[in-house]
PDB file of N, CA and C in Angstrom:
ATOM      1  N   UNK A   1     -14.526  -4.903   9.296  1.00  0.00           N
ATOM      2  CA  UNK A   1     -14.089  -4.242   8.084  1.00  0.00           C
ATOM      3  C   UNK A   1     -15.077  -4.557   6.974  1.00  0.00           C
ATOM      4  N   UNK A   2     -15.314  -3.789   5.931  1.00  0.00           N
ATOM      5  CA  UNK A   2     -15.865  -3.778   4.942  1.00  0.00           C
ATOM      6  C   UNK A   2     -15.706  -4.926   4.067  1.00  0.00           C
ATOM      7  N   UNK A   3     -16.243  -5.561   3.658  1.00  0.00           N
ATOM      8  CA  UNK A   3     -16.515  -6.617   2.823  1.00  0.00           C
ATOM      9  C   UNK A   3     -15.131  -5.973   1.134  1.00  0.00           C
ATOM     10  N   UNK A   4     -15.277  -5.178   0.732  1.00  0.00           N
ATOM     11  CA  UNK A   4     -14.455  -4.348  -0.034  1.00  0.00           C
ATOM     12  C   UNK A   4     -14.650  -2.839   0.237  1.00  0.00           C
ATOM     13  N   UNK A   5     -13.458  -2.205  -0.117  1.00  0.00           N
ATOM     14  CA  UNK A   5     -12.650  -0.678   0.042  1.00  0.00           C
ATOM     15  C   UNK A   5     -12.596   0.065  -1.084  1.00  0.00           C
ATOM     16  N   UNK A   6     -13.287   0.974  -0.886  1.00  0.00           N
ATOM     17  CA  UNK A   6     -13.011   1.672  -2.093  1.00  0.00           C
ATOM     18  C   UNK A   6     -11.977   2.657  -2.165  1.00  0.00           C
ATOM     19  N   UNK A   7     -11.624   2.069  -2.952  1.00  0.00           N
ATOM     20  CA  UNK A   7     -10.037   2.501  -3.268  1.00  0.00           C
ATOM     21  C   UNK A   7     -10.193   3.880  -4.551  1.00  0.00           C
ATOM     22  N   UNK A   8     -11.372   4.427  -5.048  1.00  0.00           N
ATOM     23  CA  UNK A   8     -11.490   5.115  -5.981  1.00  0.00           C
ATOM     24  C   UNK A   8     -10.653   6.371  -5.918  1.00  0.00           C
ATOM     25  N   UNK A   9     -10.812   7.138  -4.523  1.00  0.00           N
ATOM     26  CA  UNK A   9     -10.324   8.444  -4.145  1.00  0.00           C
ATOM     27  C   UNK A   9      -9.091   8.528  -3.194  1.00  0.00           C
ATOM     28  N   UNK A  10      -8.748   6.978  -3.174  1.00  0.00           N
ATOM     29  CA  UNK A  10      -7.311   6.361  -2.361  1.00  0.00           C
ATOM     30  C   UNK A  10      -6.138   7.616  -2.580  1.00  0.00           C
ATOM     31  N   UNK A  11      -5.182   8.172  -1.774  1.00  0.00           N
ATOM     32  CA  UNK A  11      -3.985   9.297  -1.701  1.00  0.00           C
ATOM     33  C   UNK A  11      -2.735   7.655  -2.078  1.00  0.00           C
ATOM     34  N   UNK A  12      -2.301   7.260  -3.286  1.00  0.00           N
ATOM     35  CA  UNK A  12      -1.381   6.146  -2.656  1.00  0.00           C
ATOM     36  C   UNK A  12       0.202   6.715  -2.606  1.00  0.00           C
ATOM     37  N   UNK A  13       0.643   6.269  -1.645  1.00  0.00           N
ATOM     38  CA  UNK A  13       2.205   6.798  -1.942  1.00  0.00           C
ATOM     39  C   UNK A  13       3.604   5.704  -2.293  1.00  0.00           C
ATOM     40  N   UNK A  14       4.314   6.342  -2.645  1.00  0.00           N
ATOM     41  CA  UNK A  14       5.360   5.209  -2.898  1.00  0.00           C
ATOM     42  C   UNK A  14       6.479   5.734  -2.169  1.00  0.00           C
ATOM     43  N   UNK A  15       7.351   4.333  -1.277  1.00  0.00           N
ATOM     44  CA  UNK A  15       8.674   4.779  -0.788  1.00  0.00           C
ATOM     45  C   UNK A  15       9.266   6.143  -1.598  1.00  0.00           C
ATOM     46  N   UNK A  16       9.838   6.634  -0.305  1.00  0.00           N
ATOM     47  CA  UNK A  16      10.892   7.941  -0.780  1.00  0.00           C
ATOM     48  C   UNK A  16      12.046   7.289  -1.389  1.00  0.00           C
ATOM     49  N   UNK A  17      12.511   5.844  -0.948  1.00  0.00           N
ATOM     50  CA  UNK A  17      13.601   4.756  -1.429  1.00  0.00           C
ATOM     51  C   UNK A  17      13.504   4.257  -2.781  1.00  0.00           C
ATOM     52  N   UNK A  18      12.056   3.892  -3.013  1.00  0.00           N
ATOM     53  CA  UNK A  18      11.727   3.426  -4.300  1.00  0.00           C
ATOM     54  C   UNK A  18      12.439   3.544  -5.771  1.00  0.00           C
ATOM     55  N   UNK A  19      13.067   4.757  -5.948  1.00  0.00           N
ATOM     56  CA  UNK A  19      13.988   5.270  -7.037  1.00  0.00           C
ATOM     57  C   UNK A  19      15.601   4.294  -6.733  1.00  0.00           C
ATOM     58  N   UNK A  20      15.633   4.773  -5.357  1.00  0.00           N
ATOM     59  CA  UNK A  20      16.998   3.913  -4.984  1.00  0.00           C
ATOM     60  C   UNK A  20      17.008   2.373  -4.967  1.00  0.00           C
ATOM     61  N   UNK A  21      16.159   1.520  -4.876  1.00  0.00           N
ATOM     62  CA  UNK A  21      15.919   0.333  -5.135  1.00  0.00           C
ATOM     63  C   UNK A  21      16.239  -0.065  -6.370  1.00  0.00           C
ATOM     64  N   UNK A  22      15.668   0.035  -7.205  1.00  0.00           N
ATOM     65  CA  UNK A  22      16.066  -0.304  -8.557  1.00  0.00           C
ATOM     66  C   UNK A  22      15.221   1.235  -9.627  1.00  0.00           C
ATOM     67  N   UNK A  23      16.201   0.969 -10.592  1.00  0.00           N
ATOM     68  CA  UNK A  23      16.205   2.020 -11.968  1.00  0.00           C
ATOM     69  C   UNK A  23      14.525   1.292 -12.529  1.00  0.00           C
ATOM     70  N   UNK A  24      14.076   0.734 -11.917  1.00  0.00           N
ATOM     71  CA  UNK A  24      12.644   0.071 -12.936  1.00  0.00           C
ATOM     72  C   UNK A  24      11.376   0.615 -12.319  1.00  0.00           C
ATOM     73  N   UNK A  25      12.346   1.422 -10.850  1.00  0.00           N
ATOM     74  CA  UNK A  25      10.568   2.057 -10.250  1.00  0.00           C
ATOM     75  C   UNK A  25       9.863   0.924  -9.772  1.00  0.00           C
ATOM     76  N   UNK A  26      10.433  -0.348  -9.124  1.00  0.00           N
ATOM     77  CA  UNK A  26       9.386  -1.410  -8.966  1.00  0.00           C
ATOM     78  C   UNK A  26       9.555  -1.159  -7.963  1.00  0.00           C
ATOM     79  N   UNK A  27       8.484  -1.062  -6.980  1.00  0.00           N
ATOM     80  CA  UNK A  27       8.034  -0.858  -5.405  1.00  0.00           C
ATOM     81  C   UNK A  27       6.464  -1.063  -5.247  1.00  0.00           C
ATOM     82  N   UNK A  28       6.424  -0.914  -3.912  1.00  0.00           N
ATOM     83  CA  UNK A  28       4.618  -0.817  -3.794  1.00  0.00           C
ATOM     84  C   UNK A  28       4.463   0.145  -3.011  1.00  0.00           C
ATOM     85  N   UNK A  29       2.680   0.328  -3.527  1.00  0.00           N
ATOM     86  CA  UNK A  29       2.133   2.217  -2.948  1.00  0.00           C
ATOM     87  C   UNK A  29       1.684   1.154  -1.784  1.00  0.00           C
ATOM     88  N   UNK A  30       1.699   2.472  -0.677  1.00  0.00           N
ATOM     89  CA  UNK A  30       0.161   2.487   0.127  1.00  0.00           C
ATOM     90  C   UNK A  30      -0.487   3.427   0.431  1.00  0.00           C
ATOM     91  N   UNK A  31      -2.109   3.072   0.393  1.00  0.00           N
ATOM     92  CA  UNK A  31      -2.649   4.117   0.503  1.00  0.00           C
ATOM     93  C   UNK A  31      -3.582   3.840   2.043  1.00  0.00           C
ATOM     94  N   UNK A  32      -3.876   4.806   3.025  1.00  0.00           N
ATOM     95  CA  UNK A  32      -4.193   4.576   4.344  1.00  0.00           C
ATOM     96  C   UNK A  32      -5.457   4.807   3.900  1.00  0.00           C
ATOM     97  N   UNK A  33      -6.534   4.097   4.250  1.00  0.00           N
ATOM     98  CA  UNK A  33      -8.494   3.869   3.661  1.00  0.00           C
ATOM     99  C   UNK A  33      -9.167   3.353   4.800  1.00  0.00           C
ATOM    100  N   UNK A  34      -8.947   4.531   5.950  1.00  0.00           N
ATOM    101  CA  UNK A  34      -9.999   4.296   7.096  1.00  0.00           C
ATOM    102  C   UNK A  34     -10.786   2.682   6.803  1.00  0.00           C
ATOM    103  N   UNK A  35     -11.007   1.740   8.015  1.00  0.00           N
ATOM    104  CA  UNK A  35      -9.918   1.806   8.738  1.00  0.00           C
ATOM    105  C   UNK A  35      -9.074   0.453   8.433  1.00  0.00           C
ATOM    106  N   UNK A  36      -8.367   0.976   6.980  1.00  0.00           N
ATOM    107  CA  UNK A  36      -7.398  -0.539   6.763  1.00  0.00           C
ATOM    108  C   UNK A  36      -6.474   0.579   5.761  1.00  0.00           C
ATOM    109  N   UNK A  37      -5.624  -0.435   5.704  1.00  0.00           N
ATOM    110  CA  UNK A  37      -4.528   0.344   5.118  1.00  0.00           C
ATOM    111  C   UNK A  37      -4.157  -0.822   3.265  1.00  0.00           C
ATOM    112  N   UNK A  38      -4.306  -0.151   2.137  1.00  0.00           N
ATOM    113  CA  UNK A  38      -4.461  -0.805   0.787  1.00  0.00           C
ATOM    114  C   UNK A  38      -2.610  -0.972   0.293  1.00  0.00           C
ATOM    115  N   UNK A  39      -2.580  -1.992  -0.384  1.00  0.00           N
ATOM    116  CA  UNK A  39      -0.654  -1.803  -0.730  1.00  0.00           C
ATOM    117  C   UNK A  39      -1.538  -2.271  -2.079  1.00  0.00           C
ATOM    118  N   UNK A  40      -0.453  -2.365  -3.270  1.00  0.00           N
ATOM    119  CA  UNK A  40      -0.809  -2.653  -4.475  1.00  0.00           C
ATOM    120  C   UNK A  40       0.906  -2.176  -5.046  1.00  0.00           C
ATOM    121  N   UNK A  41       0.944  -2.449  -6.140  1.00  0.00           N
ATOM    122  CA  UNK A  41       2.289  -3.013  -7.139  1.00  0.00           C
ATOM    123  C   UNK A  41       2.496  -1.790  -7.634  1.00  0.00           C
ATOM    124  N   UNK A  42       3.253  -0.977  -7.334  1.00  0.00           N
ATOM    125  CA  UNK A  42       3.077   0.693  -8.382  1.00  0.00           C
ATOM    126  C   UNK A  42       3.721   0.592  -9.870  1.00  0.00           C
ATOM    127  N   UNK A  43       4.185  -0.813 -10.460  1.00  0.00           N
ATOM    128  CA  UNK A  43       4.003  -1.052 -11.769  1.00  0.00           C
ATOM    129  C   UNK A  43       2.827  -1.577 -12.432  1.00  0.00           C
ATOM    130  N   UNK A  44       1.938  -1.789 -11.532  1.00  0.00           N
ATOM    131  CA  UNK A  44       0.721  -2.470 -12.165  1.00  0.00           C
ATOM    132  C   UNK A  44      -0.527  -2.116 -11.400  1.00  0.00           C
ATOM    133  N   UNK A  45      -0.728  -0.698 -11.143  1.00  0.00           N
ATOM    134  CA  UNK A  45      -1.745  -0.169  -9.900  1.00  0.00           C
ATOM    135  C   UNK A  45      -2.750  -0.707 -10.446  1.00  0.00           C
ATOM    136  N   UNK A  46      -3.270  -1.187 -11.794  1.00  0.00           N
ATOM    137  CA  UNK A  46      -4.487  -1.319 -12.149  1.00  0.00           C
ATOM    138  C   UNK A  46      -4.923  -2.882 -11.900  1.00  0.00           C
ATOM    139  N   UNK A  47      -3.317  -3.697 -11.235  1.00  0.00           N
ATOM    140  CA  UNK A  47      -4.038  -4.961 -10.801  1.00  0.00           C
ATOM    141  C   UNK A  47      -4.501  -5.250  -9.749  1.00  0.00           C
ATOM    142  N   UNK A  48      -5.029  -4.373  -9.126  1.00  0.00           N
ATOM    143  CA  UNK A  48      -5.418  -4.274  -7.378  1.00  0.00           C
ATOM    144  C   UNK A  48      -5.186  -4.664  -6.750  1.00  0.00           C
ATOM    145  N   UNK A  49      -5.456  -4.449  -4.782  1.00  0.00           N
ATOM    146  CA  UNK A  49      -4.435  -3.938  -4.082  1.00  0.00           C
ATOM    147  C   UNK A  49      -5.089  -5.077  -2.775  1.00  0.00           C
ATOM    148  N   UNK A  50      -3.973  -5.325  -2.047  1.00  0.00           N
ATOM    149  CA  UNK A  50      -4.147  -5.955  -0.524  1.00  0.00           C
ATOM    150  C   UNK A  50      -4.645  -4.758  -0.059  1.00  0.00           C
ATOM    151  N   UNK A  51      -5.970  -5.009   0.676  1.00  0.00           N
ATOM    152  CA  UNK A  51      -6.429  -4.170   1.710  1.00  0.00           C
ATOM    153  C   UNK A  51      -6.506  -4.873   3.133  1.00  0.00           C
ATOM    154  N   UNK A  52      -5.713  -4.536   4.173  1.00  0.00           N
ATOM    155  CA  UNK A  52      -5.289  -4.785   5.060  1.00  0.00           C
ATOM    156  C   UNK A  52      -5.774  -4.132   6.333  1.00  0.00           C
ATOM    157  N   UNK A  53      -6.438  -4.624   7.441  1.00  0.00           N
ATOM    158  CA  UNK A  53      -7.065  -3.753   8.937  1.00  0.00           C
ATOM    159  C   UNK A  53      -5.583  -3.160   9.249  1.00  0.00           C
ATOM    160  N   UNK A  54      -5.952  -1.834   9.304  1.00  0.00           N
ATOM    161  CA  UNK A  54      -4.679  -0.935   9.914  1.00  0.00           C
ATOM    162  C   UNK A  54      -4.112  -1.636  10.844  1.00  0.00           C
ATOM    163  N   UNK A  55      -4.413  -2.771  11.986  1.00  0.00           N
ATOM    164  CA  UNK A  55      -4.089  -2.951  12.992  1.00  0.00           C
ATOM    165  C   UNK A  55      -2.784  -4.009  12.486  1.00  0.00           C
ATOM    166  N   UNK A  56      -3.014  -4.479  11.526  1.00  0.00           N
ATOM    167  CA  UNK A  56      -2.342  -5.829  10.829  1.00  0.00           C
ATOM    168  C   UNK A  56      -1.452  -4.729   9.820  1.00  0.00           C
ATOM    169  N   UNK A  57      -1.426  -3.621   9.545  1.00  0.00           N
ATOM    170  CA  UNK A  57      -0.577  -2.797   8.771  1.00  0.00           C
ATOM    171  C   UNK A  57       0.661  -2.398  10.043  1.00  0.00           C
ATOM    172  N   UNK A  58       0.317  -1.837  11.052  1.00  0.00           N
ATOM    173  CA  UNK A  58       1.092  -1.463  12.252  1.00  0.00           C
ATOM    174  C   UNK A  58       1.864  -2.552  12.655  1.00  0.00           C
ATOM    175  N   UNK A  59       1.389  -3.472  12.851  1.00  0.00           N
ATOM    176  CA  UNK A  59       2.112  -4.687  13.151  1.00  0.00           C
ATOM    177  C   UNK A  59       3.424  -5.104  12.472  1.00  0.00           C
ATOM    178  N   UNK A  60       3.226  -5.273  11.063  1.00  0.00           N
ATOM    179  CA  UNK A  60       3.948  -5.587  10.230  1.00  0.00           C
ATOM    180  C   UNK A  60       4.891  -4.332  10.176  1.00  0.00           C
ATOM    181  N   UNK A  61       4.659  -3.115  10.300  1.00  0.00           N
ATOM    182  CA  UNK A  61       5.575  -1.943  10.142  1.00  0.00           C
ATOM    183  C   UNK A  61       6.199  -2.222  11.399  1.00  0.00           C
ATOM    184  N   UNK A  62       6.100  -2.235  12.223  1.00  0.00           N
ATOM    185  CA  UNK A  62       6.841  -2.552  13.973  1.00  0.00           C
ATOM    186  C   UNK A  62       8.130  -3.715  13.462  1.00  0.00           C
ATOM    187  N   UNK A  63       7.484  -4.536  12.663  1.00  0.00           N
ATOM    188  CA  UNK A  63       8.033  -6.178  12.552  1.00  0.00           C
ATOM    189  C   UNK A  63       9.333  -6.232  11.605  1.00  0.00           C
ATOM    190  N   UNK A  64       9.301  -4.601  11.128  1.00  0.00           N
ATOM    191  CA  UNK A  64      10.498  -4.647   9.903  1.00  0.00           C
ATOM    192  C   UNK A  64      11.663  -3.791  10.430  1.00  0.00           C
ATOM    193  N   UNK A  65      10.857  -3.116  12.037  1.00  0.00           N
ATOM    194  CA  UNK A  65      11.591  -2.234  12.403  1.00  0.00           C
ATOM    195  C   UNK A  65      12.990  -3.003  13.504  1.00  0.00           C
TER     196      UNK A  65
END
């Protein structure tokens, strides 16, 4: 993996749940950035983001399932 990701042209998304969690909108985006997957704070996108090897993103999604 890349030493750093550029996250400039990143698609990030936030849970469809996120609203239902709490009235404050606090959740986290992710955005998928060949080949690692970026999370970051969607109240504070400008404090940057875990960039994570997709393989270690899959994992953890399996792990909640």
């Amino acid at each position: 993996m890349p030493a750093a990701a550029d996250l400039t042209t990143a698609v990030w998304r936030k849970s469809s749940r996120s609203s239902a969690i709490s009235d404050q909108d606090e959740c986290v985006e992710v955005a998928f950035v060949e080949p690692a997957v970026a999370v970051r704070d969607s109240k504070r996108p400008e404090g940057g983001a875990l960039v994570l090897p997709a393989a270690a993103w899959r994992h953890f999604v399996r792990a909640l399932a």
